[in-house]
C-alpha atoms as a PDB file:
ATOM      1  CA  UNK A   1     -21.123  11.578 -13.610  1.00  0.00           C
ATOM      2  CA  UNK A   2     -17.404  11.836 -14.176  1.00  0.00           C
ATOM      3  CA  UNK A   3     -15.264   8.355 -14.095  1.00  0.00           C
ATOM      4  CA  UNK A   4     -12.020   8.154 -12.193  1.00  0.00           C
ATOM      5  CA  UNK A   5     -10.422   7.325 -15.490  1.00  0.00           C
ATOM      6  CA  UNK A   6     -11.902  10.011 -17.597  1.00  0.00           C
ATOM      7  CA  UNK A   7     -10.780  12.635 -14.649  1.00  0.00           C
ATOM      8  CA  UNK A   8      -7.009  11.033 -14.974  1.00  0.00           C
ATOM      9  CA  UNK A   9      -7.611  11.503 -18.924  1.00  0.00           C
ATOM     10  CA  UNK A  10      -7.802  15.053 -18.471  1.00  0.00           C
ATOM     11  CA  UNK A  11      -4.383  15.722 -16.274  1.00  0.00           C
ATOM     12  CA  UNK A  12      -0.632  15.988 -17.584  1.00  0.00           C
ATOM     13  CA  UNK A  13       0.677  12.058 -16.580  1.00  0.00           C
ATOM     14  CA  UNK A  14       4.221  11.782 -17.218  1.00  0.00           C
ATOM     15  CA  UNK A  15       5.689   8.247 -18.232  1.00  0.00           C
ATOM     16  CA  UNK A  16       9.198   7.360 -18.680  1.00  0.00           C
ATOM     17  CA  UNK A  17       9.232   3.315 -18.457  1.00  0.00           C
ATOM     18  CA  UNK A  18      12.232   1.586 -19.134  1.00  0.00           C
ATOM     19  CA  UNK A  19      10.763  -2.277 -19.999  1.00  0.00           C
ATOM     20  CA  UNK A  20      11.953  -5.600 -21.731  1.00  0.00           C
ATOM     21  CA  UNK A  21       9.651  -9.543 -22.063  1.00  0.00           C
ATOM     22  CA  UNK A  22       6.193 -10.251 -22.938  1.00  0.00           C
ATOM     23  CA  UNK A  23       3.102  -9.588 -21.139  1.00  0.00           C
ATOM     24  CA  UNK A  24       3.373 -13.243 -20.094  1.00  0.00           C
ATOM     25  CA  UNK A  25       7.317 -12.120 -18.501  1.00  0.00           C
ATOM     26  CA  UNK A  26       7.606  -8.078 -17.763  1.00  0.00           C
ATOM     27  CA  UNK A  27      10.431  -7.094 -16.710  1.00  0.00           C
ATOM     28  CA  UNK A  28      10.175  -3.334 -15.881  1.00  0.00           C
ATOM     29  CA  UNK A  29      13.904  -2.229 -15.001  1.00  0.00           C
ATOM     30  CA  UNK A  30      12.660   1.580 -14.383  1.00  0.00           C
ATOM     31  CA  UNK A  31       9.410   3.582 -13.906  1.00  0.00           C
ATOM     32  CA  UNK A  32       8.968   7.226 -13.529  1.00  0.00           C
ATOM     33  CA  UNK A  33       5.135   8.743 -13.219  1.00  0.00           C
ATOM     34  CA  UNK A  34       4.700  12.570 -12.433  1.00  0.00           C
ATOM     35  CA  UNK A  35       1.712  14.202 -12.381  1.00  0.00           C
ATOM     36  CA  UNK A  36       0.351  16.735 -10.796  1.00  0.00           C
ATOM     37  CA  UNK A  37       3.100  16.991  -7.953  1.00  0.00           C
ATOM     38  CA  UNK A  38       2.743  13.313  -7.265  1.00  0.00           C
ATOM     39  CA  UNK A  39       5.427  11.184  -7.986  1.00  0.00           C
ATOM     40  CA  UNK A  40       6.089   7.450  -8.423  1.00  0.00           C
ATOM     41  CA  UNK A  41       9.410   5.481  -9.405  1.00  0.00           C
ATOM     42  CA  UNK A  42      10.946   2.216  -9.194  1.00  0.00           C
ATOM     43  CA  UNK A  43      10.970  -0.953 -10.810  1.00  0.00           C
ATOM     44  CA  UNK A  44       9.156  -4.201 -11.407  1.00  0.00           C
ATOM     45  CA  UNK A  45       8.808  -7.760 -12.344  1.00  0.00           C
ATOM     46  CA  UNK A  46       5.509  -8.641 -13.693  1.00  0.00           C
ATOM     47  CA  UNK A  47       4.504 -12.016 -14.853  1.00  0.00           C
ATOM     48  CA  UNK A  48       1.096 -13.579 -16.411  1.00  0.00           C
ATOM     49  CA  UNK A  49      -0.851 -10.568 -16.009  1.00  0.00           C
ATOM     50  CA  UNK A  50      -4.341 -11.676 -18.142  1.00  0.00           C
ATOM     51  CA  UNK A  51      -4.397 -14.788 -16.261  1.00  0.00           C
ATOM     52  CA  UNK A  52      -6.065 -14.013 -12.659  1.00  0.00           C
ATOM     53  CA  UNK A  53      -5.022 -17.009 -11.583  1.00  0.00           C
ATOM     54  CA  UNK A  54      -0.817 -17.271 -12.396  1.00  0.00           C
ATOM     55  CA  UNK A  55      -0.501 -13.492 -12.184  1.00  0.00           C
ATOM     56  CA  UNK A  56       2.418 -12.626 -10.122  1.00  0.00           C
ATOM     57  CA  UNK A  57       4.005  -9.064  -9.530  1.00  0.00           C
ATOM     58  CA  UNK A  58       7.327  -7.945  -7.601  1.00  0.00           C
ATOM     59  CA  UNK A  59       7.083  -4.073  -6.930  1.00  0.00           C
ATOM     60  CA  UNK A  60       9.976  -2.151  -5.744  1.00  0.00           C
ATOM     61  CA  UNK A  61       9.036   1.468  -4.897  1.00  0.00           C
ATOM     62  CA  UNK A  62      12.016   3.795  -4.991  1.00  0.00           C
ATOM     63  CA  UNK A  63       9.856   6.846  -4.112  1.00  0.00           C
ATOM     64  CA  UNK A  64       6.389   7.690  -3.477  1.00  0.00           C
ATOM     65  CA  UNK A  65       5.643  11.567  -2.820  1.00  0.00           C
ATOM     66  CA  UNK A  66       2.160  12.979  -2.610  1.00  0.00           C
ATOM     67  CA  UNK A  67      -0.148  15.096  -0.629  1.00  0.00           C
ATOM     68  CA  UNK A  68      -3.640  15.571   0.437  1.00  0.00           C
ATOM     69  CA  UNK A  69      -3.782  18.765  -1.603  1.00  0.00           C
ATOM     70  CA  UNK A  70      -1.841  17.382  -4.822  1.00  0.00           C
ATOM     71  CA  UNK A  71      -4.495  14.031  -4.456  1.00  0.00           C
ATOM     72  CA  UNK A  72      -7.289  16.318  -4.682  1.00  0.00           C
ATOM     73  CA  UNK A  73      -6.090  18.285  -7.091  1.00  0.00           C
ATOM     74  CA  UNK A  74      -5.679  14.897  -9.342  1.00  0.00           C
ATOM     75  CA  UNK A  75      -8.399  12.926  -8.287  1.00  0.00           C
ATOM     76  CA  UNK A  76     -12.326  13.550  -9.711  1.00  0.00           C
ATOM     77  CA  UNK A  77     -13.799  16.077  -7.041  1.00  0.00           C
ATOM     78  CA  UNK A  78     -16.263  13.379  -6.139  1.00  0.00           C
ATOM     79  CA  UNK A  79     -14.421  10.265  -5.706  1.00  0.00           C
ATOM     80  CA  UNK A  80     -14.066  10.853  -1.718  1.00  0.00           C
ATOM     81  CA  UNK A  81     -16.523  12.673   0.493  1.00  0.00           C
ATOM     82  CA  UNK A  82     -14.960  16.059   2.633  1.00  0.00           C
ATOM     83  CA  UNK A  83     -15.004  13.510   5.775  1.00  0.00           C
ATOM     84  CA  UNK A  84     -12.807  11.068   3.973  1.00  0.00           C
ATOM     85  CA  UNK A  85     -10.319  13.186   2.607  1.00  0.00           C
ATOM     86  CA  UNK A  86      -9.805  14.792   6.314  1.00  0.00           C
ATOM     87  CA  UNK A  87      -7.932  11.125   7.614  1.00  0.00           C
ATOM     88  CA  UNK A  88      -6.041  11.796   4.486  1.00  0.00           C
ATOM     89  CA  UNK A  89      -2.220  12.985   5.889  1.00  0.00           C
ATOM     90  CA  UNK A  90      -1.137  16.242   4.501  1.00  0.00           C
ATOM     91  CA  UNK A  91       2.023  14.802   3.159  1.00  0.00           C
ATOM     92  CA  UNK A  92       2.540  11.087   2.297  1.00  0.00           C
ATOM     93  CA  UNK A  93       6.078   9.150   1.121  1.00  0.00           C
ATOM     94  CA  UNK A  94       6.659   5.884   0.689  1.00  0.00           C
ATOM     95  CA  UNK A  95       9.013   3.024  -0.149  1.00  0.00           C
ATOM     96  CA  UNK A  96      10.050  -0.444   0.032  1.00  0.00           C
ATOM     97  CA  UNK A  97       8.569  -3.894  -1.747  1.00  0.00           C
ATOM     98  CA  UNK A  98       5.680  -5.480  -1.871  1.00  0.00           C
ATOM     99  CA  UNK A  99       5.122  -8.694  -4.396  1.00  0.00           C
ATOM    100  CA  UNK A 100       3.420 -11.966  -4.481  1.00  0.00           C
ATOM    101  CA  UNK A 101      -0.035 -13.141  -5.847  1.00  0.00           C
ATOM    102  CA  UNK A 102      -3.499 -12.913  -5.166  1.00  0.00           C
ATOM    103  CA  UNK A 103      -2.653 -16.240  -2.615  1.00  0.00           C
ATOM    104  CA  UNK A 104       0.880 -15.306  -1.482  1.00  0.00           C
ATOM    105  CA  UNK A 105       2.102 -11.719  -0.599  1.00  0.00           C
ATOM    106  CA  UNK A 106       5.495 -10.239   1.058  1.00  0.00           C
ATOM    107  CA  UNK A 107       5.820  -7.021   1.822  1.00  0.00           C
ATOM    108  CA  UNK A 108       8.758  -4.252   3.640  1.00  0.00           C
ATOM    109  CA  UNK A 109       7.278  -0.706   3.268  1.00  0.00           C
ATOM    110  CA  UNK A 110       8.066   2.579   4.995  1.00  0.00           C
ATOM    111  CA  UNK A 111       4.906   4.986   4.967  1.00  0.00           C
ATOM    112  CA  UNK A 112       6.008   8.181   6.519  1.00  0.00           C
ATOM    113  CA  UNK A 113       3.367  11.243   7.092  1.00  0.00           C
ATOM    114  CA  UNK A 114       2.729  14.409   8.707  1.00  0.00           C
ATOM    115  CA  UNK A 115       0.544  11.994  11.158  1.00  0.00           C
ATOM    116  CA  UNK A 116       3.612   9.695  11.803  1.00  0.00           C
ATOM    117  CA  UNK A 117       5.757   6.596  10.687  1.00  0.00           C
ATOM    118  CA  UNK A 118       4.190   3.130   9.820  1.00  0.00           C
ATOM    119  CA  UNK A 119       6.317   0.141   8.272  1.00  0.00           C
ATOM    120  CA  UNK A 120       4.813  -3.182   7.353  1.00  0.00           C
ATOM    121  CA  UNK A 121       6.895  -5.992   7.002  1.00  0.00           C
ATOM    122  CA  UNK A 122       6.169  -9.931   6.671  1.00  0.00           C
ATOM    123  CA  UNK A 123       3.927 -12.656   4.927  1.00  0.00           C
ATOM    124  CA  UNK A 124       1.137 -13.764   4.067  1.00  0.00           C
ATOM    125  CA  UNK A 125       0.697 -17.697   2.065  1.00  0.00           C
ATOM    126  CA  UNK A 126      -2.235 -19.512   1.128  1.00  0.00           C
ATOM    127  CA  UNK A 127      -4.744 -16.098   1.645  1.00  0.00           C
ATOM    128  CA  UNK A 128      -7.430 -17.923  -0.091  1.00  0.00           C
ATOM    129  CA  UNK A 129      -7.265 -20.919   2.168  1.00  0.00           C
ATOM    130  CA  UNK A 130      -8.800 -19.976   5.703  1.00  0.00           C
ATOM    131  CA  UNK A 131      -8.070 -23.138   7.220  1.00  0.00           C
ATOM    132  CA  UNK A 132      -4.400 -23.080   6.192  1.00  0.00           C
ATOM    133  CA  UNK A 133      -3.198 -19.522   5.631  1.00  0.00           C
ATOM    134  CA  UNK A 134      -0.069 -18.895   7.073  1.00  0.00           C
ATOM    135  CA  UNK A 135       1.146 -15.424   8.156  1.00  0.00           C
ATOM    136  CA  UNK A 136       3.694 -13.102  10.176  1.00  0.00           C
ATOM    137  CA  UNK A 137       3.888  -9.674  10.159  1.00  0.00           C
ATOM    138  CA  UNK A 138       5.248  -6.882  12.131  1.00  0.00           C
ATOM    139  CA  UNK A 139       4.024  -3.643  12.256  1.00  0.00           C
ATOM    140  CA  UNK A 140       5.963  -0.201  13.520  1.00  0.00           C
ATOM    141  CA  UNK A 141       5.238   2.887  14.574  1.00  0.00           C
ATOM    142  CA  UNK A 142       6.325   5.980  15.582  1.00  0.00           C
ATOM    143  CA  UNK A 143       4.371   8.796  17.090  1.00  0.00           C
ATOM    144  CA  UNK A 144       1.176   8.088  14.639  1.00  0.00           C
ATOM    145  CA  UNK A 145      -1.822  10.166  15.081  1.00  0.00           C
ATOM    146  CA  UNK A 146      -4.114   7.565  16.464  1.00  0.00           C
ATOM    147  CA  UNK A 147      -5.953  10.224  18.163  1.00  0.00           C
ATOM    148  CA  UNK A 148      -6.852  11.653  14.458  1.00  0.00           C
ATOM    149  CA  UNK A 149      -7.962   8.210  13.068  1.00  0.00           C
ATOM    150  CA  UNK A 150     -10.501   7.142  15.730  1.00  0.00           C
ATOM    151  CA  UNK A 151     -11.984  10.865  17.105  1.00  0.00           C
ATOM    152  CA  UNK A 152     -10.677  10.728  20.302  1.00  0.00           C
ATOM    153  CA  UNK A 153      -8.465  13.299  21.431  1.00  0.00           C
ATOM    154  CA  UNK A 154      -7.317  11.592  24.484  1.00  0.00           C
ATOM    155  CA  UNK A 155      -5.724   8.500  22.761  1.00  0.00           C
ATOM    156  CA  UNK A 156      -2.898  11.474  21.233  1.00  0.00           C
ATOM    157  CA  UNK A 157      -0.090   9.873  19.394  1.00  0.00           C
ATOM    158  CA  UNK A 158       0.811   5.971  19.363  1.00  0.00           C
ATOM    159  CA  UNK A 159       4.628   4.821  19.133  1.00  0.00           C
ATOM    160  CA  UNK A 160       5.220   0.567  19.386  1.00  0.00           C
ATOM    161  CA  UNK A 161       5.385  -2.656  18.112  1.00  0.00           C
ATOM    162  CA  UNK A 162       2.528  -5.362  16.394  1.00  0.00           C
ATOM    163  CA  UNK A 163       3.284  -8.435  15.588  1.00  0.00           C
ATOM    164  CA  UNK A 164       0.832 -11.223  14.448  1.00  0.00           C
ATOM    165  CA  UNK A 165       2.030 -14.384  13.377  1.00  0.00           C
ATOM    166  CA  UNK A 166       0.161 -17.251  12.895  1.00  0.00           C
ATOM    167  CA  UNK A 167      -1.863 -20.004  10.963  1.00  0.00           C
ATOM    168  CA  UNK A 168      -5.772 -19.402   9.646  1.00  0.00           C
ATOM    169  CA  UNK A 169      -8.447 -17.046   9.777  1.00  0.00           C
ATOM    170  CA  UNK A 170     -11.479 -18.941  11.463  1.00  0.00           C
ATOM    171  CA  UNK A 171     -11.662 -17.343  14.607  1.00  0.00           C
ATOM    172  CA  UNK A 172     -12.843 -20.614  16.148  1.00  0.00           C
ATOM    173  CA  UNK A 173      -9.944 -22.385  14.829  1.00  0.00           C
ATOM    174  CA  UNK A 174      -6.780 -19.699  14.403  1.00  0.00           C
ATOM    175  CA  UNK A 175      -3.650 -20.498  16.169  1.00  0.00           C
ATOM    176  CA  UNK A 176      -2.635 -16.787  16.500  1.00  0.00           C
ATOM    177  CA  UNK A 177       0.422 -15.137  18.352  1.00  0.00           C
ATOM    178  CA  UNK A 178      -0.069 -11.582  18.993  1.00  0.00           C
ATOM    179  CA  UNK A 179       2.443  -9.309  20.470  1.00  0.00           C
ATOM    180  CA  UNK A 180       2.194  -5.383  21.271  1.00  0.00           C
ATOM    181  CA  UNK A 181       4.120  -3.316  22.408  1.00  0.00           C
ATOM    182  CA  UNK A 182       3.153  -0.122  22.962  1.00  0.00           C
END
């Protein structure tokens, strides 16, 4: 059975990285990755990456540009069934930031599709901690699809604004502040 990395080995991947440090202190100044269609750029900071537990990364996407099509024509035939691949938008771009640990994460993205708009922006600290994680996020839309993602062709297209913000996990325990508007 074919590996997603010995499918990738097979395609035409483009790379023109622009890099100074250590792998202890990265400091990526440019990326560019082509390959079939897709595209990538940006830059990044990335800092103690073979030690799980002091790895940090700061990600600045510049662009993002793919599509359903280009992802299957990249991706190993198998690695998503026919049903999966239909929630997949047609045409995907991104960019924004995202960078933090595996405890602490910040994030401002734009996702836009042929399905609609999304951004994500916010925090999340102490993810590992369920008693004391701490978190506030917003979440936007514009005309999304949510018909498409849960089978329901009443629902039709979703426009508003989520935001959660609030301290731990434990359901029982959460002091949570939730706001929609929809």
């Amino acid at each position: 059975k074919e590996t997603f990395t010995k499918g990738l080995l097979t395609k035409n991947i483009n790379f023109d990285v622009k890099a100074t440090g250590t792998l202890d202190a990265l400091q990526v100044s440019s990326y560019h990755i082509a390959t079939e269609g897709n595209k990538l750029s940006g830059s990044m900071l990335l800092q103690h990456p073979t030690d799980v537990k002091r790895i940090y990364a700061g990600l600045q996407i510049n662009e993002f540009s793919t599509s359903r099509k280009k992802l299957q024509q990249l991706l190993p035939k198998d690695l998503l069934s026919e049903e999966i691949w239909t929630y997949v938008p047609e045409t995907i771009q991104a960019k924004g930031k995202i960078s933090g640990d595996p405890d602490d994460v910040q994030t401002n993205i734009i996702i836009q599709t042929n399905d609609g708009n999304l951004s994500v922006k916010g925090y999340a600290h102490h993810l590992t901690d369920t008693k004391h994680a701490e978190y506030d996020l917003s979440l936007t839309t514009g005309g999304f699809a949510l018909d498409k993602y849960l089978s329901n062709p009443q629902l039709g297209t979703v426009s508003g604004d989520i935001t959660v913000k609030g301290k731990g996990f434990d359901p029982e325990e959460a002091d949570l502040d939730f706001t929609a508007n929809i």
